[in-house]
Protein backbone atom coordinates (compact mmCIF):
# COMPACT_ATOMS: atom_id res chain seq x y z
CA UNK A 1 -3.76 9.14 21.15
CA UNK A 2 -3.86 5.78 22.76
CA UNK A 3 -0.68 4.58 24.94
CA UNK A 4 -0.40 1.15 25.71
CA UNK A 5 1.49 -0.63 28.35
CA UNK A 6 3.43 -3.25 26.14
CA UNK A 7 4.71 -5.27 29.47
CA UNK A 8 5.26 -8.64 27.33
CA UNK A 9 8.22 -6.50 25.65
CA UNK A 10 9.86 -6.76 29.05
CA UNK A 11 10.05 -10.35 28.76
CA UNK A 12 11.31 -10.09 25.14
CA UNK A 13 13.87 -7.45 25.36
CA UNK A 14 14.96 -6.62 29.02
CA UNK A 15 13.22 -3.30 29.39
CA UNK A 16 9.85 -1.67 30.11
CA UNK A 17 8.37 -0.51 27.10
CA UNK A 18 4.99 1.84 26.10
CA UNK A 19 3.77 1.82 22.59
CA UNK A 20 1.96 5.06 21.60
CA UNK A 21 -0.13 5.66 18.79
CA UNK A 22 -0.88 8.62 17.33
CA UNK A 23 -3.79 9.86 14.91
CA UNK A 24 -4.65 12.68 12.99
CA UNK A 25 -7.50 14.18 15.34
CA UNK A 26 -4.70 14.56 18.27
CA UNK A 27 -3.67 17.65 19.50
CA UNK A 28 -0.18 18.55 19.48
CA UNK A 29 -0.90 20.07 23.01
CA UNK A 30 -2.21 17.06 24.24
CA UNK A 31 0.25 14.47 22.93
CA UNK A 32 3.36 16.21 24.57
CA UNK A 33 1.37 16.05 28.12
CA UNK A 34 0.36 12.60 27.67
CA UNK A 35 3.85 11.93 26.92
CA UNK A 36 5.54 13.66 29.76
CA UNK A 37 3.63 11.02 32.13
CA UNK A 38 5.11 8.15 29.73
CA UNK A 39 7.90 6.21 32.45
CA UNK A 40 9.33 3.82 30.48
CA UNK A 41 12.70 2.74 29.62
CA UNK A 42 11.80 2.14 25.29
CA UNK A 43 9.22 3.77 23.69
CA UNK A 44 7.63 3.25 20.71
CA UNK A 45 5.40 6.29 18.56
CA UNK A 46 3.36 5.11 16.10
CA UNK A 47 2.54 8.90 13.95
CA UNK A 48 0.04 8.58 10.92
CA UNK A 49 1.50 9.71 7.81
CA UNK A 50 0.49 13.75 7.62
CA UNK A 51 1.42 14.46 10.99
CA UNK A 52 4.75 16.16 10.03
CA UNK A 53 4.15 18.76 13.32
CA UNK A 54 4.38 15.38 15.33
CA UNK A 55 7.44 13.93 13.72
CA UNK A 56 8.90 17.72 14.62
CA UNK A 57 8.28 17.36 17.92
CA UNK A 58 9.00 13.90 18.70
CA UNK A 59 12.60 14.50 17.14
CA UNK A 60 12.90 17.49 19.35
CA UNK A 61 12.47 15.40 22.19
CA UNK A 62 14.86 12.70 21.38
CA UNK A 63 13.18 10.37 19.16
CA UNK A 64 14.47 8.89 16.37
CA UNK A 65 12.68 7.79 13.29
CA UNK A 66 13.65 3.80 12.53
CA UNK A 67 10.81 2.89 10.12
CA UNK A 68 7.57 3.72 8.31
CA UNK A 69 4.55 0.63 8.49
CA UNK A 70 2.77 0.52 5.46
CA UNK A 71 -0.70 -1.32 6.05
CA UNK A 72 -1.73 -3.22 3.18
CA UNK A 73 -5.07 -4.69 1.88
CA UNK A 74 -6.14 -7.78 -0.49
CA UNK A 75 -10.08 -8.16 -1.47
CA UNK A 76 -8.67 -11.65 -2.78
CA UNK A 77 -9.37 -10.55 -6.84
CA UNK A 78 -7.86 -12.66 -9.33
CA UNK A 79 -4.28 -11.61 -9.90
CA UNK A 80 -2.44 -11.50 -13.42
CA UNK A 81 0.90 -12.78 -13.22
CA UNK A 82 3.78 -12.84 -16.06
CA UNK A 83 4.86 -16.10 -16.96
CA UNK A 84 7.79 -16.86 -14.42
CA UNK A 85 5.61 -15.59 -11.51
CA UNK A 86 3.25 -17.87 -12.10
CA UNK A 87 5.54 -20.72 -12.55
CA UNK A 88 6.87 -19.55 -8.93
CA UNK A 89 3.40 -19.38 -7.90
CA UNK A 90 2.56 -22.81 -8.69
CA UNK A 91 6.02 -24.66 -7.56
CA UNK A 92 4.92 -23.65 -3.83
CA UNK A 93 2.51 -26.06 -2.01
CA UNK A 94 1.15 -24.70 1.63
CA UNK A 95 -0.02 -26.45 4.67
CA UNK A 96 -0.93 -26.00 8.26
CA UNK A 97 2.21 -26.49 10.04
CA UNK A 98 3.13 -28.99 12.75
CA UNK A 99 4.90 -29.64 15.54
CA UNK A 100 8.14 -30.12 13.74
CA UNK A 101 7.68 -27.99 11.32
CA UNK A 102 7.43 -25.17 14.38
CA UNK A 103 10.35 -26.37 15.48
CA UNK A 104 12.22 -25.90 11.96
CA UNK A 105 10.52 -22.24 11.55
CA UNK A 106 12.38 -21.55 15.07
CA UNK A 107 15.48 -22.75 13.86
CA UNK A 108 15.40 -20.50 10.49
CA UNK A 109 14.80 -17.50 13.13
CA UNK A 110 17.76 -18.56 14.76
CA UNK A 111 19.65 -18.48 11.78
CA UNK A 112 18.79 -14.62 11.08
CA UNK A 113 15.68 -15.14 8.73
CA UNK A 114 14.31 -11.68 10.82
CA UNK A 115 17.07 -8.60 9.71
CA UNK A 116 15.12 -5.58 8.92
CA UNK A 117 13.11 -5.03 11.80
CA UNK A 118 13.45 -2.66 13.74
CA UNK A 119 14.86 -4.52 16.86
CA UNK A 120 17.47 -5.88 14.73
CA UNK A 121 18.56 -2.53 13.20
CA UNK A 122 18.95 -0.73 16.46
CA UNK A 123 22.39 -0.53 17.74
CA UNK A 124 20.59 -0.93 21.81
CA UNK A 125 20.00 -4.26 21.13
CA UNK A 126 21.35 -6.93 18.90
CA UNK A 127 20.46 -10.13 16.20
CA UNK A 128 19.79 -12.48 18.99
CA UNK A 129 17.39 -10.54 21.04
CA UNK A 130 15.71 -9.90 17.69
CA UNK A 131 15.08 -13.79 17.07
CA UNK A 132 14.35 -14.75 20.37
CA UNK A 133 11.44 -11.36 20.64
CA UNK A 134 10.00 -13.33 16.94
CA UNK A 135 10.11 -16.50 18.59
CA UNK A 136 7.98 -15.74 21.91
CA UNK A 137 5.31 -13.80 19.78
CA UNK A 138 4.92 -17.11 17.50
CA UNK A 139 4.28 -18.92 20.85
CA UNK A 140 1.98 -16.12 22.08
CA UNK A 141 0.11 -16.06 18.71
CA UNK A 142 -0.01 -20.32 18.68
CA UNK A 143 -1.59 -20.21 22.04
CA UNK A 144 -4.34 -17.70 20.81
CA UNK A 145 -5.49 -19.95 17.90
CA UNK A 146 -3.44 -17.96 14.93
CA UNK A 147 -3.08 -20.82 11.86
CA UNK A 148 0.64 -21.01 10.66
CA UNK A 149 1.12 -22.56 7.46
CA UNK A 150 4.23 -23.68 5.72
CA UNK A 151 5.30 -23.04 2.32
CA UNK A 152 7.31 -25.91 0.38
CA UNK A 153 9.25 -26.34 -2.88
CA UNK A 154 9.76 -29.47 -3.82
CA UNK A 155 9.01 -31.11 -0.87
CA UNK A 156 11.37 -28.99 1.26
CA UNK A 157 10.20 -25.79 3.62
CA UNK A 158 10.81 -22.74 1.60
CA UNK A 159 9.15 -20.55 4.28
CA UNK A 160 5.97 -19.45 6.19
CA UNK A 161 2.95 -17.36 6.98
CA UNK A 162 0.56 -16.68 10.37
CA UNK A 163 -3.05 -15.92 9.37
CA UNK A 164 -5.43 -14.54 12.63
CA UNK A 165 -8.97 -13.38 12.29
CA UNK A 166 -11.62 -12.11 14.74
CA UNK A 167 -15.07 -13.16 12.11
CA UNK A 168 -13.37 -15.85 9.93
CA UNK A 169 -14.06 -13.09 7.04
CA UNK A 170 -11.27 -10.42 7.33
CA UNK A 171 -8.01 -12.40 8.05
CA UNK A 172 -4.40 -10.77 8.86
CA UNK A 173 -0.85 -11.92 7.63
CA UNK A 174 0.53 -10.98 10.93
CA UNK A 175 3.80 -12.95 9.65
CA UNK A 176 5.62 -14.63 7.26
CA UNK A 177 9.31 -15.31 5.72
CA UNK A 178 11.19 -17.11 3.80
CA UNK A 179 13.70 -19.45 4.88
CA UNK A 180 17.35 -18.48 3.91
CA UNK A 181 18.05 -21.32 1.40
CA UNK A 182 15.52 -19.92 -0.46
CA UNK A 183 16.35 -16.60 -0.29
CA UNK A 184 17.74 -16.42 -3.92
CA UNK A 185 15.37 -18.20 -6.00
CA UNK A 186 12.62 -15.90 -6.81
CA UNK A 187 10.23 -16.94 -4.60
CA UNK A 188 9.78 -13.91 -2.51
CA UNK A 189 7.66 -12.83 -4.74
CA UNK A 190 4.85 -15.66 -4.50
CA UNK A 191 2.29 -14.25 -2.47
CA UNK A 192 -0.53 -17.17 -1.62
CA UNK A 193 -2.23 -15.53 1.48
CA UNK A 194 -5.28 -14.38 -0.79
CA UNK A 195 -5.50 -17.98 -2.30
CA UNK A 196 -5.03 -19.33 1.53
CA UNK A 197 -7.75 -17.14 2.55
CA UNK A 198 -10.16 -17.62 0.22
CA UNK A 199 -10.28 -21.34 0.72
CA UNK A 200 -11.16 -20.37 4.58
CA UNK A 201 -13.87 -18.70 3.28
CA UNK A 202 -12.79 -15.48 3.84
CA UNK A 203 -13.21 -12.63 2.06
CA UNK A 204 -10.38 -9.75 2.53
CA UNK A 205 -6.87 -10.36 4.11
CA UNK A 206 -4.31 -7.24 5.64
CA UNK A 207 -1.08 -7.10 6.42
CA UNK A 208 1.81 -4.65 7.62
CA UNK A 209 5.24 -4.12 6.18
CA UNK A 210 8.06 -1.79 7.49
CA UNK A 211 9.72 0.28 4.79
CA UNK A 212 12.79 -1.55 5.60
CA UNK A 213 11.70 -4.80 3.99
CA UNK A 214 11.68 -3.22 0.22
CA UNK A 215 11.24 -6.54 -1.02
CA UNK A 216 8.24 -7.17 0.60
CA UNK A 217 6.28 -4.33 -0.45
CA UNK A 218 7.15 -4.34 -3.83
CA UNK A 219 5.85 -8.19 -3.90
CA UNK A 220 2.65 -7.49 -2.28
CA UNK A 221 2.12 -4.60 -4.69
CA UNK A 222 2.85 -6.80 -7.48
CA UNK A 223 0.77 -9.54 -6.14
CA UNK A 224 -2.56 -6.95 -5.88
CA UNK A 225 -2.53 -5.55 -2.62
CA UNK A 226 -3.42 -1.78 -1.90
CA UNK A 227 -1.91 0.22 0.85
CA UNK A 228 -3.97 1.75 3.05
CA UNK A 229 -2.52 3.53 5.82
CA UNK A 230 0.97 4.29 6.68
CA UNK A 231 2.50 5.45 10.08
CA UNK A 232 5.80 6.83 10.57
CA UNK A 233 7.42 4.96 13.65
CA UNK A 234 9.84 6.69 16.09
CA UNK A 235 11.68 5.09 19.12
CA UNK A 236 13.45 6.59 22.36
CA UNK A 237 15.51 4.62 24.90
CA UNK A 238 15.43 6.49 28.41
């Protein structure tokens, strides 16, 4: 069990917050302890999938289940694609974004591009708080050396990714979206990470996707990626 003091969530939504995480080795015993010390006014439990004594408890005490994260992972093979995918695939060109095109991703946020995360579902906070918490973690992520890239179709931004990596071999889709013009053309499906990747010389990418973004995970499972590991996630406002 590993409890972390997430103080930059203060910043983003008004209250002191602890993410906990939760594995399959921890005692039961042990968890509700640790969690009795926990002072915070939003917590978050992270509970692999398996632990259904966990989920038990943690609803006992007050929690309330808002999501599942499904981790996902691509060892960048050659994907097979029908027809129209791959006419989707190869309308989209990608680039390393700049200045202004940072400025137009922050605008899309504005606009509500963000709506099934788990901010913006619970009724304790709102829409804006949502998009302004996505905004300061670009800038956080920027400032750390993360690589944003921007999709276009036909010239225009269609919508974007943020790659990070600790060995420039394993890199992680911490982000992406696509921008709400687009948002009924088919091209939520077009998954270019692995392609993206690849010509960074990498040689496996990840990602995470909450259960609430159905869309999402079936395009990465159409586009080749595996799930690996998926924790339930429970929140409590004290």
């Amino acid at each position: 069990m590993k409890v972390i003091d997430a103080f930059w969530e203060e910043r983003n939504l008004g209250k002191t917050t602890a993410e906990i995480m939760i594995d399959y080795s921890d005692d039961l015993d042990s968890i509700s302890e640790e969690l009795k010390k926990v002072d915070k006014q939003y917590i978050v439990c992270k509970v692999a999938s398996g632990r259904s004594d966990v989920l038990y408890y943690l609803q006992n005490e007050r929690y309330k289940y808002i999501e599942d994260q499904i981790e996902f992972e691509h060892d960048l093979h050659e994907v097979s694609r029908n027809r129209v995918m791959q006419r989707l695939y190869d309308s989209l060109d990608y680039r390393v974004m700049n200045h202004e095109d940072i400025d137009n991703l922050y605008e899309e946020i504005s606009k509500g591009m963000f709506d099934s995360d788990r901010i913006s579902l619970d009724p304790c906070f709102d829409k804006i708080i949502s998009a302004n918490r996505y905004k300061n973690w670009i800038r956080d992520m920027l400032d750390k050396d993360a690589i944003p890239y921007v999709f276009s179709y036909k010239g225009e931004p269609a919508g974007f990714i943020i790659l990070i990596t600790a060995d420039k071999r394993t890199y992680r889709s911490v982000l992406g979206g696509g921008y709400l013009k687009f948002r009924k053309t088919g091209l939520g499906i077009v998954v270019k990470e692995m392609e993206i990747v690849k010509s960074l010389g990498g040689k496996k990418v990840t990602t995470a996707v909450s259960t609430n973004n159905a869309n999402q995970v079936k395009a990465l499972i159409m586009n080749g990626y595996i799930p690996s590991k998926i924790d339930h996630v429970l929140i409590k406002h004290n």
